[in-house]
Each structure stands twice: as structure tokens, then as C-alpha cells.
N, C-alpha and C. Protein backbone atom coordinates (compact mmCIF):
# COMPACT_ATOMS: atom_id res chain seq x y z
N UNK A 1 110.03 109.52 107.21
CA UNK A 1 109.72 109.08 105.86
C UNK A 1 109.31 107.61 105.91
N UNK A 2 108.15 107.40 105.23
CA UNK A 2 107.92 105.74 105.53
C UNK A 2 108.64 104.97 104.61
N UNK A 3 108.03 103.30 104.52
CA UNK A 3 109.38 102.73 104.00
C UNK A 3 108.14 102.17 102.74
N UNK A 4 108.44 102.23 101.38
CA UNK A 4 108.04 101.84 100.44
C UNK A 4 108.54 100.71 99.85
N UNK A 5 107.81 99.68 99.64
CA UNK A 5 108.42 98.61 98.75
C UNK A 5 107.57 98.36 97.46
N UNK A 6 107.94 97.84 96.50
CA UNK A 6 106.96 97.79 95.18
C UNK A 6 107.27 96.61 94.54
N UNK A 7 106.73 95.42 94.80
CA UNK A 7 106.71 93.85 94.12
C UNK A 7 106.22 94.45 92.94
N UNK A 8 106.82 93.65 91.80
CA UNK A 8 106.83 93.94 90.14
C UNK A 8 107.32 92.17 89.76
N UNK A 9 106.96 92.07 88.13
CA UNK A 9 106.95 91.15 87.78
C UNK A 9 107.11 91.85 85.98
N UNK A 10 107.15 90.82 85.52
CA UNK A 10 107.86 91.15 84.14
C UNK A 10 106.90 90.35 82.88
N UNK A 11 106.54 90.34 82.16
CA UNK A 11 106.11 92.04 81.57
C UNK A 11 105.30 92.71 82.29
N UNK A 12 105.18 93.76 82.87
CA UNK A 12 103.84 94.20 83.47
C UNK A 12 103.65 95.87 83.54
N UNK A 13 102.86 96.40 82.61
CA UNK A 13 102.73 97.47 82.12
C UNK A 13 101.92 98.21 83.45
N UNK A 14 101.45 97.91 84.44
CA UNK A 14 101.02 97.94 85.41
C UNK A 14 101.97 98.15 86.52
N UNK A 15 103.24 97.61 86.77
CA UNK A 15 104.08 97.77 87.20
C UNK A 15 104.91 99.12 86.72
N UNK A 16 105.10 99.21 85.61
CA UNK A 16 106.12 100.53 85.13
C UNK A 16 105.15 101.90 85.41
N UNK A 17 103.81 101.31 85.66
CA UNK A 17 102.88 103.19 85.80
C UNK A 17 102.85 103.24 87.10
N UNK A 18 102.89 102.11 87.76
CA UNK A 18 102.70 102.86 89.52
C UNK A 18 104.39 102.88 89.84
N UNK A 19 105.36 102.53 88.90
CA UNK A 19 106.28 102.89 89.85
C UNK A 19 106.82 104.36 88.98
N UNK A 20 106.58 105.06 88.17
CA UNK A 20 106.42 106.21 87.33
C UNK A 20 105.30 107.16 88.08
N UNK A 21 103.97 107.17 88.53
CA UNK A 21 103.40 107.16 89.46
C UNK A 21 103.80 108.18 90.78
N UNK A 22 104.60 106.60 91.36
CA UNK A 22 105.44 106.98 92.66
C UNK A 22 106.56 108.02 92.40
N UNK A 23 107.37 107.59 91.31
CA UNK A 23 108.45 108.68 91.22
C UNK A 23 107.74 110.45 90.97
N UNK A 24 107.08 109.99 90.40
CA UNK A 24 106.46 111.78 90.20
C UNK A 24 106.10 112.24 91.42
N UNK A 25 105.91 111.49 92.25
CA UNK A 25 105.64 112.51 93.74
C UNK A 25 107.00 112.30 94.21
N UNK A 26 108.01 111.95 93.84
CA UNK A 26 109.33 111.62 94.47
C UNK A 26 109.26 110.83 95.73
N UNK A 27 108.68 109.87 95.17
CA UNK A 27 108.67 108.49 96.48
C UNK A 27 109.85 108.16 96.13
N UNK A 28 110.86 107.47 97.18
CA UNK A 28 111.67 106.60 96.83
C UNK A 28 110.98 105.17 97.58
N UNK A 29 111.86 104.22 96.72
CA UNK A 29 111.28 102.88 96.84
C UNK A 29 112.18 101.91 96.80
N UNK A 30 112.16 100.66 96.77
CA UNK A 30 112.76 99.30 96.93
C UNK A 30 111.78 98.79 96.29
N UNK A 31 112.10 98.14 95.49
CA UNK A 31 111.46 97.35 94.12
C UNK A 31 112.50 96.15 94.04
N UNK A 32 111.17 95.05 94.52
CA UNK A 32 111.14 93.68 94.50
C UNK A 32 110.86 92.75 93.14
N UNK A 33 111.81 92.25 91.76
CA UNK A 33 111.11 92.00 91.34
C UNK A 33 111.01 90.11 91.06
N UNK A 34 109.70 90.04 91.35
CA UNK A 34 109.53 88.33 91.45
C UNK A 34 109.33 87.42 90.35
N UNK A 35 109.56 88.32 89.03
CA UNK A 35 109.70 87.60 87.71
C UNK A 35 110.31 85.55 87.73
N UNK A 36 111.17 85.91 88.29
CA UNK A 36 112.10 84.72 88.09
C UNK A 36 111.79 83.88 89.47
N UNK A 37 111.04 84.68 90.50
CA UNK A 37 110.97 83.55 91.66
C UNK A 37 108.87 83.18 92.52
N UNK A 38 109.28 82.25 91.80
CA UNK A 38 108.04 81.59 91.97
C UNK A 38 107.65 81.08 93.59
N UNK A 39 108.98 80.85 94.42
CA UNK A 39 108.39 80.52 95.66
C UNK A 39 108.28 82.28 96.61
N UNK A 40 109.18 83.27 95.93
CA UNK A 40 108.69 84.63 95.99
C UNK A 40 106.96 84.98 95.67
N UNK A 41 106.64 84.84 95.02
CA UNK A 41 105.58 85.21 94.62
C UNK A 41 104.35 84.43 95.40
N UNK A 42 104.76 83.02 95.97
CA UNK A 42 103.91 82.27 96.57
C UNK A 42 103.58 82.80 98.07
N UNK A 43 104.87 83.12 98.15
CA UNK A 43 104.77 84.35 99.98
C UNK A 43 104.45 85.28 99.91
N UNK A 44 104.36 85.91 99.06
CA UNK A 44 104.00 87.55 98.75
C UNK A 44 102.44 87.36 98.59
N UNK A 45 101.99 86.40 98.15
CA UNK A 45 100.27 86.05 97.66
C UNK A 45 100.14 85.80 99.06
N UNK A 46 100.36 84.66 99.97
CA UNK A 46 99.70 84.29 101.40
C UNK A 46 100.40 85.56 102.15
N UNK A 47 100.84 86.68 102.32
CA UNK A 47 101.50 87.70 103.10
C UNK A 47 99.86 88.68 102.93
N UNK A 48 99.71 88.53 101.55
CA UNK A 48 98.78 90.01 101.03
C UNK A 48 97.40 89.36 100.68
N UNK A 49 97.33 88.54 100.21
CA UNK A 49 96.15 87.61 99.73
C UNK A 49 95.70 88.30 98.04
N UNK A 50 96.89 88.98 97.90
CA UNK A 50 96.89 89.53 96.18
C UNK A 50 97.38 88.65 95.66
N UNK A 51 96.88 88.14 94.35
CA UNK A 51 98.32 87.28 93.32
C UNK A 51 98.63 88.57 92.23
N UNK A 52 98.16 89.65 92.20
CA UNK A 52 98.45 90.51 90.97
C UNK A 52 99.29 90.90 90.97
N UNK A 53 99.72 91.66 89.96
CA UNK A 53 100.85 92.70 90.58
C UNK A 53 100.45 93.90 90.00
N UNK A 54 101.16 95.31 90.31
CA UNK A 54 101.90 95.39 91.14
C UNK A 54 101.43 95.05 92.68
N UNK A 55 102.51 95.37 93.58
CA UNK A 55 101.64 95.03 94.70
C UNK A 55 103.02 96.51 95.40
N UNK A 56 102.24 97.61 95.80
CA UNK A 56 102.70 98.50 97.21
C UNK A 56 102.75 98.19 98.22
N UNK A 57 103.72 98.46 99.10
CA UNK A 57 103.37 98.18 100.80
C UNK A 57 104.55 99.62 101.23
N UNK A 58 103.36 100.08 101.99
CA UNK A 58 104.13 101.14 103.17
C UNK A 58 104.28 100.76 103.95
N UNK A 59 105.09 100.88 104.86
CA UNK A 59 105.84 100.73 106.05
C UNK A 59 104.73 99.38 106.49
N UNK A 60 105.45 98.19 105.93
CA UNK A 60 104.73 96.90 105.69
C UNK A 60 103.20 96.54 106.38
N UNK A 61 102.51 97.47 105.33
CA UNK A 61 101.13 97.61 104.97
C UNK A 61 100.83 97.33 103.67
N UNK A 62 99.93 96.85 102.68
CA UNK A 62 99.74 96.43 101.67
C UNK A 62 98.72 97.88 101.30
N UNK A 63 99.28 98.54 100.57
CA UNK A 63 98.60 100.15 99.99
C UNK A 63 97.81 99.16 98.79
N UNK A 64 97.88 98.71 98.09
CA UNK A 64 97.51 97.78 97.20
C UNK A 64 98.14 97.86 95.68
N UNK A 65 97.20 97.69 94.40
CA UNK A 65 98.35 97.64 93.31
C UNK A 65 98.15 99.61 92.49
N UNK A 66 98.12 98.95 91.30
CA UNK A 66 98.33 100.38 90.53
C UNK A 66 96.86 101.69 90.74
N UNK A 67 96.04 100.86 91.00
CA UNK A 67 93.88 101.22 90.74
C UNK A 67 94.44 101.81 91.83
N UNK A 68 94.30 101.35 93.14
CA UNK A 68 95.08 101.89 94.70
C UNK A 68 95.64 102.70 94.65
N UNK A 69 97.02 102.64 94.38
CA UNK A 69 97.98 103.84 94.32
C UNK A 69 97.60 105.15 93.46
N UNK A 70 96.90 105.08 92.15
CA UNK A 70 96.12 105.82 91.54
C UNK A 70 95.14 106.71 92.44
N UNK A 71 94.20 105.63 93.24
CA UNK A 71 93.17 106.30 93.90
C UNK A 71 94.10 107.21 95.28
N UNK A 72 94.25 106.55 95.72
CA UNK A 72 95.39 107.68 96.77
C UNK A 72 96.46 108.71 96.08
N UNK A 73 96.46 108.81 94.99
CA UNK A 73 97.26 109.99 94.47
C UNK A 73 95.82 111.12 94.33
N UNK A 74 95.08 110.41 93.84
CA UNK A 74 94.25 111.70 93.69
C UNK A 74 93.48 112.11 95.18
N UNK A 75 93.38 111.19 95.80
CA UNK A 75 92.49 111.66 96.71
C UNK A 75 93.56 112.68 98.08
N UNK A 76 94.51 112.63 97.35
CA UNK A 76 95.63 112.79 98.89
C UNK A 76 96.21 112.10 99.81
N UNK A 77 95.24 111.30 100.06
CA UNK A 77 96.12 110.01 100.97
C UNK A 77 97.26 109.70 100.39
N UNK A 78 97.61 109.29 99.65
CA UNK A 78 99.11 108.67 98.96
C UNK A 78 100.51 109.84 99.82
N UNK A 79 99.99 111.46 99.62
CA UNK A 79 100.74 112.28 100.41
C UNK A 79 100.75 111.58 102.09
N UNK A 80 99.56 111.76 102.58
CA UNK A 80 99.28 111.53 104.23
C UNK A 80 100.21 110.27 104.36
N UNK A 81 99.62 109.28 103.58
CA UNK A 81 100.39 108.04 104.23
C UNK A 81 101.64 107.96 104.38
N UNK A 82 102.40 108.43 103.02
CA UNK A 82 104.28 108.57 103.22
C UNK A 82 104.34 109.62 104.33
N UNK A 83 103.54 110.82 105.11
CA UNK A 83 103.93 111.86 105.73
C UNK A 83 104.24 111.01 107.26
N UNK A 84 103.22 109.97 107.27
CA UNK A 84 102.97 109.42 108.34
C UNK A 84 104.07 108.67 108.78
């Protein structure tokens, strides 16, 4: 099973659909959220070169944010990659 993490930030309506999203295929996850930490969010931007959020990472790979995770649900990959 790979390892899912999901950086979130607050308010972010973008955040609650990919991790709603994930649960409907029964991903489990670790959800990071960097609301309150600003030197968090400054490592997470030079780690990924995203400032958005959400931000996915499989088995610390950057899957990318919600558009991403969307597009790999439909296309199948989103299955392949956790299989992997």
C-alpha cells in the first residue's frame, strides 16, 4: 500500500474535495495541515515548487493538487499508483 500524505490549509474548499475524493476510493492518508505554519508552508513550496494547495504526495512523490488527483481518478492512474 503506498504512503499518502495531503498538505491542506484553511479555508480551502479545494482541500475538503480531494481529500473526500481520496476517501471515496478508500485511500487512507496523513493530512498535514499548514494553516498556522508559515515556515511549513515555505518547505513544502521549495520541496514541490507548488505554493497552492492542496498539495498530494505518494510515497514522497508530488501527485499534485485537486485538477491532478481529479485527473488520475478518472483516468485510472490514481488506482495504479496506490497499487504500486
Amino acid at each position: 500500500m503506498s504512503q499518502v500524505t495531503v498538505f491542506t490549509t484553511e479555508p480551502c474548499s479545494f482541500c475538503a474535495r480531494v481529500k473526500g475524493l481520496l476517501k471515496s476510493h478508500g485511500v487512507e492518508f496523513a493530512e498535514v495541515n499548514l494553516a498556522e505554519d508559515p515556515t511549513g508552508r515555505v518547505e513544502l513550496a521549495q520541496r514541490t515548487g507548488m505554493m497552492t494547495f492542496p498539495q498530494v504526495i505518494v510515497d514522497g512523490r508530488l501527485l499534485g493538487g485537486f485538477t491532478e488527483v481529479q485527473a488520475a481518478s478518472a483516468s485510472g492512474r490514481l488506482h495504479e499508483l496506490l497499487a504500486a
